[in-house]
Protein backbone atom coordinates (compact mmCIF):
# COMPACT_ATOMS: atom_id res chain seq x y z
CA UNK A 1 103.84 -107.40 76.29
CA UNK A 2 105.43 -107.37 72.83
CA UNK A 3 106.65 -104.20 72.87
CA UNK A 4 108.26 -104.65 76.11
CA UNK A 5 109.89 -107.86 74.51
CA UNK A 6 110.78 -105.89 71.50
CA UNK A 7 112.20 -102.93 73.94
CA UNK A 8 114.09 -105.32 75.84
CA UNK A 9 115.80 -106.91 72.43
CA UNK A 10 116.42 -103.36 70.89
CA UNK A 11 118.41 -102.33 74.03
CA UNK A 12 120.74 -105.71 74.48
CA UNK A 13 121.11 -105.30 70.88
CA UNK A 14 122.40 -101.88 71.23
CA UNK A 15 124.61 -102.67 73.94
CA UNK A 16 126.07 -105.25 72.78
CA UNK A 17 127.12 -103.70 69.54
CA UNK A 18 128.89 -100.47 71.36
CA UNK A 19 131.99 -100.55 71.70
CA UNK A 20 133.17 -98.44 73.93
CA UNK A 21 136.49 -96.46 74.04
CA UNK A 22 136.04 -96.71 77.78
CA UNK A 23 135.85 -100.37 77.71
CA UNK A 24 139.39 -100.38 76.22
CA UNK A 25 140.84 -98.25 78.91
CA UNK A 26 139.31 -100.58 81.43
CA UNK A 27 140.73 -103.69 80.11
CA UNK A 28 144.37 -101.91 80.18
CA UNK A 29 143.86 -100.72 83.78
CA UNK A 30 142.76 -104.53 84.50
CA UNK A 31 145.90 -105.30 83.11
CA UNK A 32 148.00 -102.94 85.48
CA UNK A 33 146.31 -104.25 88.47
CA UNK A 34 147.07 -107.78 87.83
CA UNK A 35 150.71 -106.55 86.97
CA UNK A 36 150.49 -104.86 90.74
CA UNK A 37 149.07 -108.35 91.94
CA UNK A 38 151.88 -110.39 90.18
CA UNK A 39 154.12 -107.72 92.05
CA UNK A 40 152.79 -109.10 95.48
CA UNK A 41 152.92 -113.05 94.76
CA UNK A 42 156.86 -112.63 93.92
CA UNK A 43 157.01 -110.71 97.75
CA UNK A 44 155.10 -113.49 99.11
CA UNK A 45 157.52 -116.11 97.28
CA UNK A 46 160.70 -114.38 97.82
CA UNK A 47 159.41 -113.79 101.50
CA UNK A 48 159.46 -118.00 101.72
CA UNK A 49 162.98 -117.48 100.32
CA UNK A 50 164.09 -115.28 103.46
CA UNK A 51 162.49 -117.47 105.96
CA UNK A 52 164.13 -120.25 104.51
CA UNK A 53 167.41 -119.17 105.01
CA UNK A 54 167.05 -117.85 108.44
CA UNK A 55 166.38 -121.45 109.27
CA UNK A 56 169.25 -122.61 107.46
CA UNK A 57 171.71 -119.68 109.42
CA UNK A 58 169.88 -120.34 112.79
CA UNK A 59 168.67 -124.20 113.05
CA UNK A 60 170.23 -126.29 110.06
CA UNK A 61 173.96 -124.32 109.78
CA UNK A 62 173.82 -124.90 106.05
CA UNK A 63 172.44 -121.42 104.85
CA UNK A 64 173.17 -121.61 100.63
CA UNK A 65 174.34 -118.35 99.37
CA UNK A 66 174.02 -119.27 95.83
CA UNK A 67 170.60 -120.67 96.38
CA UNK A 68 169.37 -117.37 98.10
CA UNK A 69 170.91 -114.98 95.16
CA UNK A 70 169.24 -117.04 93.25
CA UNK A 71 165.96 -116.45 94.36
CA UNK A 72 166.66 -112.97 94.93
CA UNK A 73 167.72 -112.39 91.60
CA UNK A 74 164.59 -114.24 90.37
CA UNK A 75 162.69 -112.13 92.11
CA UNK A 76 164.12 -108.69 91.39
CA UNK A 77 163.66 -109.64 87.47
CA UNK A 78 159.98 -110.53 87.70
CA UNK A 79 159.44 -107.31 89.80
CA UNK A 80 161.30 -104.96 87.12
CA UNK A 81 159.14 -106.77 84.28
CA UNK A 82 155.81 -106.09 86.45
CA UNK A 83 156.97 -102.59 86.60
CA UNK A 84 157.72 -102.32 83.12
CA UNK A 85 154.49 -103.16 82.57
CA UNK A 86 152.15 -101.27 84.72
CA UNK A 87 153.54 -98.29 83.58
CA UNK A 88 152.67 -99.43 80.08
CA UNK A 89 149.52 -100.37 80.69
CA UNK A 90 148.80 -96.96 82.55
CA UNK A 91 150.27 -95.63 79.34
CA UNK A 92 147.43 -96.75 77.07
CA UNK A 93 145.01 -96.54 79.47
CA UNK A 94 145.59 -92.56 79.58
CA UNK A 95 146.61 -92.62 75.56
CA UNK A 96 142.71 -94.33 74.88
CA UNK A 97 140.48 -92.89 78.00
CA UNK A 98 138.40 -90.00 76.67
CA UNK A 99 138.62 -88.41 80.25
CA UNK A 100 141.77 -87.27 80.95
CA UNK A 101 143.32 -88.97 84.29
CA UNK A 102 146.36 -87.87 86.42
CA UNK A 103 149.15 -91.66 86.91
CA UNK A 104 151.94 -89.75 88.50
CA UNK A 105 151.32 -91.74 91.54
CA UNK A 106 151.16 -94.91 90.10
CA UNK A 107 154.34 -93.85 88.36
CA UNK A 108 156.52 -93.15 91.22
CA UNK A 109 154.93 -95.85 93.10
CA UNK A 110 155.95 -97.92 89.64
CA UNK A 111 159.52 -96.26 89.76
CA UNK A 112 159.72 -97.27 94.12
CA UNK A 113 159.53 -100.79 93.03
CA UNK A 114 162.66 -100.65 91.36
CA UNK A 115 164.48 -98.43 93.66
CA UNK A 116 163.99 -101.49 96.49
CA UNK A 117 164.98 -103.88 93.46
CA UNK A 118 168.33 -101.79 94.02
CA UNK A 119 168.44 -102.12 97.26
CA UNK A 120 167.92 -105.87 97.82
CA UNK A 121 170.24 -106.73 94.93
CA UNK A 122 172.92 -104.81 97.04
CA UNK A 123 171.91 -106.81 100.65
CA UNK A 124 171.94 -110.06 98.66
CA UNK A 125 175.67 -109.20 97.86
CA UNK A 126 176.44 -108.71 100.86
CA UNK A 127 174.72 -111.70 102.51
CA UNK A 128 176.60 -113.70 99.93
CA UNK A 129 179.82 -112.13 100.92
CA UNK A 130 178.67 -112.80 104.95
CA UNK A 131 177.47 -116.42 104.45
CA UNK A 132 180.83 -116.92 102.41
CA UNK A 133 183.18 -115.38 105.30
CA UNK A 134 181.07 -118.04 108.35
CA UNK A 135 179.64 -114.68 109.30
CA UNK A 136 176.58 -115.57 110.51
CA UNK A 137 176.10 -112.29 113.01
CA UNK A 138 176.30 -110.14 110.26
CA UNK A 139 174.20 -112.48 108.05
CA UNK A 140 171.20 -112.25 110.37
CA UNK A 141 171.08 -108.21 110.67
CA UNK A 142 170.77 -108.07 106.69
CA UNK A 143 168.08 -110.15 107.61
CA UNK A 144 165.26 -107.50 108.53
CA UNK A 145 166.50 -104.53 105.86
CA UNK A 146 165.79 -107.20 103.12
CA UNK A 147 162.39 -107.78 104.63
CA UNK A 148 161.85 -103.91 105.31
CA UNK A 149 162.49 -103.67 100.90
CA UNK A 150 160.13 -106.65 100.69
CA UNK A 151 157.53 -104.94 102.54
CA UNK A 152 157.91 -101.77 100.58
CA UNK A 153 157.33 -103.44 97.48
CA UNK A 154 154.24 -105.23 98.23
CA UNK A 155 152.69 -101.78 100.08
CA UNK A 156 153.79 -100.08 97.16
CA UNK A 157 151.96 -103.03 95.04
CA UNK A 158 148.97 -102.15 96.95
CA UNK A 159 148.64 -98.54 96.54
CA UNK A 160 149.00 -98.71 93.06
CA UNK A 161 146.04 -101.09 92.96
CA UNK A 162 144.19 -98.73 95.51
CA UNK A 163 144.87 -95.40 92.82
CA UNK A 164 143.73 -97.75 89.94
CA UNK A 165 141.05 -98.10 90.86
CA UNK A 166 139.62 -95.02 92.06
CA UNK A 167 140.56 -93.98 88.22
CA UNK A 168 138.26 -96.76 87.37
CA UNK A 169 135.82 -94.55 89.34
CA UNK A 170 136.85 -91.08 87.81
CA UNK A 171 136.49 -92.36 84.20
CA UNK A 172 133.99 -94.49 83.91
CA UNK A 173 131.42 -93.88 81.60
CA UNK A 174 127.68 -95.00 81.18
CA UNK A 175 124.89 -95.99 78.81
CA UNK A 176 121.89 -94.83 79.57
CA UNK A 177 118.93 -95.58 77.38
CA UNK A 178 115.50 -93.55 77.65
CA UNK A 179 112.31 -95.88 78.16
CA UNK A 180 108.62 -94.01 77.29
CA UNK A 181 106.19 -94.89 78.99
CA UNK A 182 101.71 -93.35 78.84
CA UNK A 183 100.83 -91.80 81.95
CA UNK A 184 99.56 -95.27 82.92
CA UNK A 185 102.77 -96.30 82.82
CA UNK A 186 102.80 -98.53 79.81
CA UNK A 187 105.65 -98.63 77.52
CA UNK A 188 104.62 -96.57 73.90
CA UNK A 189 106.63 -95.91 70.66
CA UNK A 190 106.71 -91.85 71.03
CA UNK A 191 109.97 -91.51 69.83
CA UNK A 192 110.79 -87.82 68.58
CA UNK A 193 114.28 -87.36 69.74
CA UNK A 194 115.63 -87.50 73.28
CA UNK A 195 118.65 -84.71 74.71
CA UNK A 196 120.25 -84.59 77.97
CA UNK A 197 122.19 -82.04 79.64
CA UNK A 198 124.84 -81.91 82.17
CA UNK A 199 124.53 -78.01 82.60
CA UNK A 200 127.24 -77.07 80.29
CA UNK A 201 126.28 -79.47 77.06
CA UNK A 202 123.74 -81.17 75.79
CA UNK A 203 124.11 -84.68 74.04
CA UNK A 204 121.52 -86.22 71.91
CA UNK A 205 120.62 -90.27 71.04
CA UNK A 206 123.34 -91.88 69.86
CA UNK A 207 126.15 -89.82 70.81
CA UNK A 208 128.52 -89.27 69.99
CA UNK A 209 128.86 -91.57 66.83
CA UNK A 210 125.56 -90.70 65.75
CA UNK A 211 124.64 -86.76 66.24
CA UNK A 212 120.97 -87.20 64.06
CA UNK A 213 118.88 -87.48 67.86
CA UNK A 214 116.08 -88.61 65.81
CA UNK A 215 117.35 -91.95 65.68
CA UNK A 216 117.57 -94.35 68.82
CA UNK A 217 117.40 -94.14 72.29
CA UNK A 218 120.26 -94.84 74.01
CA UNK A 219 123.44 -92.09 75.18
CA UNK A 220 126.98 -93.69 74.87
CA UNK A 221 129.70 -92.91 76.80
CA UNK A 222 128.84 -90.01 78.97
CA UNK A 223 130.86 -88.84 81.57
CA UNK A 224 129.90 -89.24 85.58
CA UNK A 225 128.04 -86.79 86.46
CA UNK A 226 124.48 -85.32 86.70
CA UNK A 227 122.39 -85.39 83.67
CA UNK A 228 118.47 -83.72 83.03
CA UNK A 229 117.10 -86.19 80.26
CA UNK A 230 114.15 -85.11 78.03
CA UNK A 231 112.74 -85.32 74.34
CA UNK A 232 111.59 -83.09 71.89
CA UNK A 233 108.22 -82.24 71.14
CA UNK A 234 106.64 -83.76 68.27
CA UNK A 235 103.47 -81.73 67.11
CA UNK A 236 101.06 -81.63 70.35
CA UNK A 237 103.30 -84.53 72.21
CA UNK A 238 106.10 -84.78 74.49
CA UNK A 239 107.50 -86.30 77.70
CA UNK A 240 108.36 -85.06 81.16
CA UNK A 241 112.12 -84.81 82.13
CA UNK A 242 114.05 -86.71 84.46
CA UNK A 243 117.50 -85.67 86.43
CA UNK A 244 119.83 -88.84 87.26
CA UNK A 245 123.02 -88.74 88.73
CA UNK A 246 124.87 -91.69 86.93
CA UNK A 247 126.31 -94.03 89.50
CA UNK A 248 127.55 -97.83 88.99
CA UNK A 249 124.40 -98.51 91.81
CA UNK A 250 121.61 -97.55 88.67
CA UNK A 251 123.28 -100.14 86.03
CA UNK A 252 120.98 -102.60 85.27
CA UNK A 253 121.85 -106.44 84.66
CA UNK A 254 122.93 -105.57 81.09
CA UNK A 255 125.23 -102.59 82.20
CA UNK A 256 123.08 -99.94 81.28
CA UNK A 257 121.12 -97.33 83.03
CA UNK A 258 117.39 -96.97 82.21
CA UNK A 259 115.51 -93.57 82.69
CA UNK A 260 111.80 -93.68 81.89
CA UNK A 261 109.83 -90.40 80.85
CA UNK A 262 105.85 -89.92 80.67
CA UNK A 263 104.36 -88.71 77.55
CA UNK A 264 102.08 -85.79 77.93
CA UNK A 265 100.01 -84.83 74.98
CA UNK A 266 97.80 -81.66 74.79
């Protein structure tokens, strides 16, 4: 039981000292998805905005041109700062992930959300000019282009949450610590070095800030994919080996993914 205790303690111990780059990249994707969600809120507001004034063009007769530009304006400026930031945040996020990710999509989709700025800043100039001139025909056909740019924006707002966060998926990287267990199944402290291959590389214990794999027993940071973990042999000693593909579904409570080997000693 006390080494099962101890085991337990040396691995939340371990994670919660490693920092990962990953983690980093995370946060500033985070950050671009709430920017995307801030994007949708100001749609939703300046949506209010629109039905608002057809009520004051079709019901009350008292539409407010000023007040409308107003809110249009407001709205346009909060979009162009979201904007501004997503693609900044997708900046760092692909400046500090150590797998490289593709954000022309999020980009362009970025980039869309200003070209519609454009576009309602011109129909709000010339609803102003219609409200001004007692036109109220012409006023109410502006009326579904300037929801048609709203629209766009908050789709737009959407897929670039969507392609965040498959890139969340792409990158991610895991911790997986080896636990040793007797061929009874109890835990033991054979501890002689552990490796693990993806096919093309192998990693050892501690990688990759620590490259002596005679130390620890944890892997940091390792790419999705599908890994063969095993351990060197130490005199007449050694463990079986274990293949894991490396999914979020394996992460235990503490974030990390456990793979036990059985010692075998001759």
């Amino acid at each position: 039981m006390k080494k099962i205790i101890l085991y337990a303690f040396t691995l939340s111990v371990f994670v919660f000292g490693q920092t990962s780059a990953q983690s980093v990249v995370e946060q500033n994707l985070n950050s671009a998805i709430q920017s995307a969600e801030n994007v949708k809120q100001e749609v939703v507001t300046a949506r209010k905005a629109v039905n608002q004034l057809v009520k004051r063009l079709t019901v009350l007769g008292n539409p407010n041109a000023v007040l409308f530009e107003s809110q249009i304006n407001a709205h346009t400026n909060a979009v162009l700062d979201e904007s501004d930031n997503i693609q900044y945040y997708i900046g760092l996020a692909q400046s500090n992930s150590t797998i490289p990710f593709s954000a022309t999509a999020i980009t362009d989709a970025a980039n869309e959300l200003v070209n519609q700025n454009d576009i309602l800043v011109g129909l709000t100039a010339n609803m102003t000019a219609a409200i001004t001139s007692n036109n109220t025909s012409l006023a109410l056909a502006l009326i579904q282009p300037i929801r048609t740019a709203l629209n766009k924006q908050f789709n737009k707002a959407g897929s670039i949450i969507s392609n965040i966060e498959v890139i969340k998926n792409n990158i991610r990287t895991y911790t997986v610590c080896i636990n040793v267990v007797d061929n009874q199944g109890n835990p033991t402290t054979y501890n002689a070095g552990y490796y693990a291959s993806n096919g093309s590389t192998y990693f050892y214990t501690g990688y990759p800030s620590d490259q002596d794999y005679g130390q620890g027993n944890c892997f940091y940071d390792l790419a999705p994919g599908t890994y063969t973990f095993g351990s060197f042999q130490d005199y007449f000693c050694g463990t079986g080996s274990a293949t894991v593909t490396l999914s979020p579904s394996l992460l235990n409570a503490a974030g990390v993914i456990e793979v036990t080997l059985v010692v075998w000693c001759e």
